[in-house]
N, C-alpha and C. Protein backbone atom coordinates (compact mmCIF):
# COMPACT_ATOMS: atom_id res chain seq x y z
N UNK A 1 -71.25 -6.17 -38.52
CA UNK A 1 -70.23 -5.56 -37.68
C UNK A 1 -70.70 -5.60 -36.23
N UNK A 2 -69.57 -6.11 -35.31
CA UNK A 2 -70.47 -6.20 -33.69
C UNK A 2 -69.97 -4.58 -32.85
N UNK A 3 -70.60 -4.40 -32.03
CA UNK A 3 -70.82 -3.30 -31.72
C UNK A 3 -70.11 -4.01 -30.20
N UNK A 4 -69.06 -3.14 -29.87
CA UNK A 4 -67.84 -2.85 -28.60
C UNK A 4 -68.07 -2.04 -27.94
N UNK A 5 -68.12 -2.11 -26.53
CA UNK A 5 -67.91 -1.48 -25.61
C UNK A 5 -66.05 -0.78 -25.30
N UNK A 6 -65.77 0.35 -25.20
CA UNK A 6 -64.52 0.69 -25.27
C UNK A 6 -64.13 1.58 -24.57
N UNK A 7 -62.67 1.56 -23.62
CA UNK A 7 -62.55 2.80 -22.69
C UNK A 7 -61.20 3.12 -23.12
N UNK A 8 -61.02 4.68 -23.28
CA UNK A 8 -59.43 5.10 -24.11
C UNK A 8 -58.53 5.28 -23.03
N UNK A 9 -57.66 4.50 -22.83
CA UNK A 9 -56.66 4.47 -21.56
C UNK A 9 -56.03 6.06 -21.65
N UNK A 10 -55.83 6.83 -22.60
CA UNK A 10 -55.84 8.00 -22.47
C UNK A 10 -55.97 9.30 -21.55
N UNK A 11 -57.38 9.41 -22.12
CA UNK A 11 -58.51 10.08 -21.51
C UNK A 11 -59.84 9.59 -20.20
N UNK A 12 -59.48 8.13 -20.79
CA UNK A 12 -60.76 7.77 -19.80
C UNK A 12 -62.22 7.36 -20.05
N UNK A 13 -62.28 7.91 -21.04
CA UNK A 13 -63.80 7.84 -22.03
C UNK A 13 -64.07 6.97 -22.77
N UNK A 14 -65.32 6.33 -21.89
CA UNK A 14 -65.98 4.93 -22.67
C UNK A 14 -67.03 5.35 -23.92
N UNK A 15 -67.20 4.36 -24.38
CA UNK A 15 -67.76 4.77 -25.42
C UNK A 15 -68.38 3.58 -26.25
N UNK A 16 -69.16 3.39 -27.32
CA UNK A 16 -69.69 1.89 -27.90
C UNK A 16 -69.35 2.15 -29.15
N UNK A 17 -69.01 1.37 -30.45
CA UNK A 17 -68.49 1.64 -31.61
C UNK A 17 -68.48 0.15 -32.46
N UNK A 18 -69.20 0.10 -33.42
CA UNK A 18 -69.38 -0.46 -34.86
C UNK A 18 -67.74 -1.16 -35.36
N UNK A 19 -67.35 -2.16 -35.35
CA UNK A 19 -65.80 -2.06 -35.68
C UNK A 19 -66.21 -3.66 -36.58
N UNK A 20 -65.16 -3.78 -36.93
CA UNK A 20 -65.20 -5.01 -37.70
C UNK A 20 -63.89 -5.81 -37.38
N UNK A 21 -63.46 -6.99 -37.71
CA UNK A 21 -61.81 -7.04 -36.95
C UNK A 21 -61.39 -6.94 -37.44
N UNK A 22 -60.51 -6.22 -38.37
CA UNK A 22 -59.45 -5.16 -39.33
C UNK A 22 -59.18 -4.63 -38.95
N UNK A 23 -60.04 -3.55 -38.48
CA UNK A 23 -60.56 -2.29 -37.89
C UNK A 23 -59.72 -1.94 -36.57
N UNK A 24 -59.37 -0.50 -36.06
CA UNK A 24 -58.81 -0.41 -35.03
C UNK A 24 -59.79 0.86 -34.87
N UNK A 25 -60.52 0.81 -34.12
CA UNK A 25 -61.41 2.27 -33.28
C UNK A 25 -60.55 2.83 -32.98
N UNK A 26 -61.14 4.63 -33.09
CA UNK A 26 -60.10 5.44 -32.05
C UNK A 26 -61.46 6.51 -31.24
N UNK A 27 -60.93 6.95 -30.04
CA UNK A 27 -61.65 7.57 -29.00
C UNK A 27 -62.25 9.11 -29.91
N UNK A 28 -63.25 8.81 -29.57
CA UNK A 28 -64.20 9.85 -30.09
C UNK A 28 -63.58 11.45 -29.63
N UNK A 29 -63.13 11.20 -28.52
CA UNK A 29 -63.12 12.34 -27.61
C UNK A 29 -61.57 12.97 -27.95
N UNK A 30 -60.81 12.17 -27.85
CA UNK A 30 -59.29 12.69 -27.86
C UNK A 30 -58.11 11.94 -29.20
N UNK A 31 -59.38 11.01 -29.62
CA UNK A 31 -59.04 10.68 -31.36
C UNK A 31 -57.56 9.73 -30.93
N UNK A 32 -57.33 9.09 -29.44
CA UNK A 32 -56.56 8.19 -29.45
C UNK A 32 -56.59 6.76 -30.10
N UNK A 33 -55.93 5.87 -29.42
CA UNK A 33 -56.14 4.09 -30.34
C UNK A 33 -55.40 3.43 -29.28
N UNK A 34 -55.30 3.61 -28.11
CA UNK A 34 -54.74 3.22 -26.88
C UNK A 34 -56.00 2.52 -26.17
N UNK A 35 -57.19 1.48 -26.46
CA UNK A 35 -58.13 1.25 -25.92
C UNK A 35 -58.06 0.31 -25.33
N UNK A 36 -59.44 0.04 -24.56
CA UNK A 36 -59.28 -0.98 -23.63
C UNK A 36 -60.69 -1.50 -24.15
N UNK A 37 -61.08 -2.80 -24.63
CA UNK A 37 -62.01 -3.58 -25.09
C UNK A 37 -62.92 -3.86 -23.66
N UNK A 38 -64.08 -3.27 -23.37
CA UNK A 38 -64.24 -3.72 -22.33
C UNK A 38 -65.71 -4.80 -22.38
N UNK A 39 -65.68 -5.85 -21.39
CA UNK A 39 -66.48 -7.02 -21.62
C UNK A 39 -67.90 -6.47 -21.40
N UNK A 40 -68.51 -6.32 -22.53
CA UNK A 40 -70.05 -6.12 -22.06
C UNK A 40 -71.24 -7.14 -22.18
N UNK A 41 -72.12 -6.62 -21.62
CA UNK A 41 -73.53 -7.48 -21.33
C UNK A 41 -73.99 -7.60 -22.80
N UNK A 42 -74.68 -9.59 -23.00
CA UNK A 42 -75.39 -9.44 -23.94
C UNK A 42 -76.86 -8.45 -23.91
N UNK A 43 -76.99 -8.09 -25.00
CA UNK A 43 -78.39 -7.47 -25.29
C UNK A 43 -79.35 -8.31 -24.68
N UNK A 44 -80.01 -6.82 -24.06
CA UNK A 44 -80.77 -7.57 -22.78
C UNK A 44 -81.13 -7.89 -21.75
N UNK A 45 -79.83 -8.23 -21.45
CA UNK A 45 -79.28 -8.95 -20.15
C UNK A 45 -78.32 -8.33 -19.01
N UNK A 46 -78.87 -7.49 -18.05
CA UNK A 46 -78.53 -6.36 -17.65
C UNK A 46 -78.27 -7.17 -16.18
N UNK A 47 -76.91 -6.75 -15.54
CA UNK A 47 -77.27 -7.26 -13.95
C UNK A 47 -77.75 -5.75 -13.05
N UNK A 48 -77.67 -6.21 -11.56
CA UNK A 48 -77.83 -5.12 -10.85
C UNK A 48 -76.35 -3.81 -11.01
N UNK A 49 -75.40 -4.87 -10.65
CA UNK A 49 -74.11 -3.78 -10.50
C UNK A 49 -74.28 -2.81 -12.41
N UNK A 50 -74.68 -3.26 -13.10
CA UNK A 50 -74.40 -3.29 -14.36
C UNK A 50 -75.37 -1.55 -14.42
N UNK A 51 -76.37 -1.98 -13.74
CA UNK A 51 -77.36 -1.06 -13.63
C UNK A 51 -77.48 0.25 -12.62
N UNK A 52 -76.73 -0.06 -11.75
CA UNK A 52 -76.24 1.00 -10.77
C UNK A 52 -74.64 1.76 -11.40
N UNK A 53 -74.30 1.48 -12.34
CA UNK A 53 -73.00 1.90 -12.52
C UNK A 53 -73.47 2.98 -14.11
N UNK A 54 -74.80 2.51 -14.23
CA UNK A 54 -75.21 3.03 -16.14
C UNK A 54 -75.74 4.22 -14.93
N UNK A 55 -76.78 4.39 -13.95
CA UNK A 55 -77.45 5.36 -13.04
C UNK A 55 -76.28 6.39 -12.47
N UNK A 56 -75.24 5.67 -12.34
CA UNK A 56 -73.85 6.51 -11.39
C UNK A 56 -73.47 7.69 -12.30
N UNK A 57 -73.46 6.84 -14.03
CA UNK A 57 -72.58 7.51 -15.11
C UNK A 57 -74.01 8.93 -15.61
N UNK A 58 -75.05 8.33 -15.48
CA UNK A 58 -76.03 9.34 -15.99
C UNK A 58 -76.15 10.13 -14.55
N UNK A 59 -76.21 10.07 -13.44
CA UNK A 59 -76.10 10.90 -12.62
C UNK A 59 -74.47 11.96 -12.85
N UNK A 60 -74.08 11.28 -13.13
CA UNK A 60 -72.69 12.43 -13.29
C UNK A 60 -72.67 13.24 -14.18
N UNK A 61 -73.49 12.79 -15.36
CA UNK A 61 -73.40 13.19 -17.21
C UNK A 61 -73.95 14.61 -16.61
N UNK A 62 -75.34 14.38 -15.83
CA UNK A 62 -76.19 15.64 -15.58
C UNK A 62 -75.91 16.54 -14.68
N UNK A 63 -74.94 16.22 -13.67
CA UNK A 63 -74.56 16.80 -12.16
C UNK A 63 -74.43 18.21 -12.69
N UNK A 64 -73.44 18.92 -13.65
CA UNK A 64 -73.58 20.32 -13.98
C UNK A 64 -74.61 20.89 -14.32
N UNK A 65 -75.62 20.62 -15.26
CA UNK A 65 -76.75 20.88 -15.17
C UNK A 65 -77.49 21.35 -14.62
N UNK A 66 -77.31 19.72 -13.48
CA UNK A 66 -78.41 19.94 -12.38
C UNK A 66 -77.76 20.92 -11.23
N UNK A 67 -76.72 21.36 -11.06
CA UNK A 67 -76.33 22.17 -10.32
C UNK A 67 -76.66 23.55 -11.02
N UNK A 68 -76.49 24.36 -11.72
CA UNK A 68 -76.45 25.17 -12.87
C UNK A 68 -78.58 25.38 -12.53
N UNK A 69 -79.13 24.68 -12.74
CA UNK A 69 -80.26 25.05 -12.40
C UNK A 69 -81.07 24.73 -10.98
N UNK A 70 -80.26 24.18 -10.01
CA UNK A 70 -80.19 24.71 -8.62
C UNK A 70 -80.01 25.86 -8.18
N UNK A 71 -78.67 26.59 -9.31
CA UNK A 71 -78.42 27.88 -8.23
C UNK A 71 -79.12 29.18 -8.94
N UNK A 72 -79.65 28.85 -10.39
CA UNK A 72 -80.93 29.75 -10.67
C UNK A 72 -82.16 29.81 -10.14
N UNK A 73 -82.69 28.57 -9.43
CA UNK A 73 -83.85 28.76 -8.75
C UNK A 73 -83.56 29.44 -7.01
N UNK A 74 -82.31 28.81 -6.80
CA UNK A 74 -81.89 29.32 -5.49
C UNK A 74 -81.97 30.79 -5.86
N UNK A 75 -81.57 31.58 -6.59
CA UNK A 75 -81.52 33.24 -7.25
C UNK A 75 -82.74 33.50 -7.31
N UNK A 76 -83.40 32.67 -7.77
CA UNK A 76 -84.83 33.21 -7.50
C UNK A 76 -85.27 33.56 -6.71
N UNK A 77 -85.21 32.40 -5.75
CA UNK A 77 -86.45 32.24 -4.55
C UNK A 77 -85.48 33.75 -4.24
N UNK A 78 -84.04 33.64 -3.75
CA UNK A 78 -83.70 34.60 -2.69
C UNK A 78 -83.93 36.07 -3.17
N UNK A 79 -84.48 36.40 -4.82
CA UNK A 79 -85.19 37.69 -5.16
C UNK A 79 -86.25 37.62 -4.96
N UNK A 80 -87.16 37.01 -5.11
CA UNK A 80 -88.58 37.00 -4.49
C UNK A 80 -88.72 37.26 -2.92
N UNK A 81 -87.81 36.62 -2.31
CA UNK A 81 -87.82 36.88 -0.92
C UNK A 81 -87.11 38.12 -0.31
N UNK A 82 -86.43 38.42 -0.95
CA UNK A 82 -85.82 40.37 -0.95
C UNK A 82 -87.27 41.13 -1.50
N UNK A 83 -87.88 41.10 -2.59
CA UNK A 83 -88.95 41.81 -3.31
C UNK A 83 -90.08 41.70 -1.94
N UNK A 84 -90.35 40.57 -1.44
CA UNK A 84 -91.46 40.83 -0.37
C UNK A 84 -90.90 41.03 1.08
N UNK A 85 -89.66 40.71 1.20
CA UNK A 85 -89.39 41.87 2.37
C UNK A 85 -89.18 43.66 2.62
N UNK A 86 -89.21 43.84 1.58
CA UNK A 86 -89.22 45.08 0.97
C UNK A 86 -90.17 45.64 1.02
N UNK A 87 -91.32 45.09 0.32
CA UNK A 87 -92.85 45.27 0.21
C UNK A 87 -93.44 45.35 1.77
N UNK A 88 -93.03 44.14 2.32
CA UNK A 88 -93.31 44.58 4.43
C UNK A 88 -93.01 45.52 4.30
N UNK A 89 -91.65 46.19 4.34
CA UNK A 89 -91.28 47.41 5.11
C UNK A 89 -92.07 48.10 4.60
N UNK A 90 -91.92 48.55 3.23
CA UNK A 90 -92.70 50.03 2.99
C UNK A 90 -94.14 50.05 3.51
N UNK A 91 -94.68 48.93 3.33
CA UNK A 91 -96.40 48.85 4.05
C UNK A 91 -96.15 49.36 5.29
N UNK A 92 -95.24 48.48 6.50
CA UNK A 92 -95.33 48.77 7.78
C UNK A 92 -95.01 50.20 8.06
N UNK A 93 -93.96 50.84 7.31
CA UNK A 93 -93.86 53.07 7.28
C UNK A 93 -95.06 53.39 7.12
N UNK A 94 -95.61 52.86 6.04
CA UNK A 94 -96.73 53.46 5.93
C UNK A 94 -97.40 53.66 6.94
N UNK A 95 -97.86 52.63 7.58
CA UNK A 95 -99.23 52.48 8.30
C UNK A 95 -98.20 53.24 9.73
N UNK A 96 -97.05 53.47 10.03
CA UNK A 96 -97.09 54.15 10.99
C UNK A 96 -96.65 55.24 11.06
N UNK A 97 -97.44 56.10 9.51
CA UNK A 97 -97.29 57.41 9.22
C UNK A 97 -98.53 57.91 10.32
């Protein structure tokens, strides 16, 4: 069975899939059959655009993520940096008890 590259005119969502020619795939995601066969690279044989567009799609896959644990470390730092401005003040009362 050859293995297809496939995008569901649907939804949008590419995807790779095992088919045989009988066979009609349907989209993983939204369980359509409206696809678009799309021409892929033999095994292997990767170009540049081919390779900047697989980097584009895994940069996007992760973008929530990676945002999502941006704005927990951003929460951090900006409690750590409240906790020791805090810590100044009460030292500096002190010392000008």
């Amino acid at each position: 069975m050859p293995l297809h590259e496939y995008q569901c005119r649907a939804c949008g969502h590419e995807f790779e899939a095992l088919v045989r020619r009988a066979d009609t795939p349907s989209c993983p995601s939204c369980k359509g059959q409206d696809l678009e066969r799309l021409l892929s690279a033999p095994a292997g044989v990767t170009s540049p655009e081919r390779n900047i567009a697989l980097a584009r799609a895994e940069k996007k896959r992760w973008a929530p993520i990676h945002k999502g644990r941006e704005h927990e470390e951003f929460q951090a730092a900006l409690k750590e940096h409240d906790e020791h401005r805090m810590n100044a003040a009460a030292t500096k009362k002190h010392k000008d008890d």
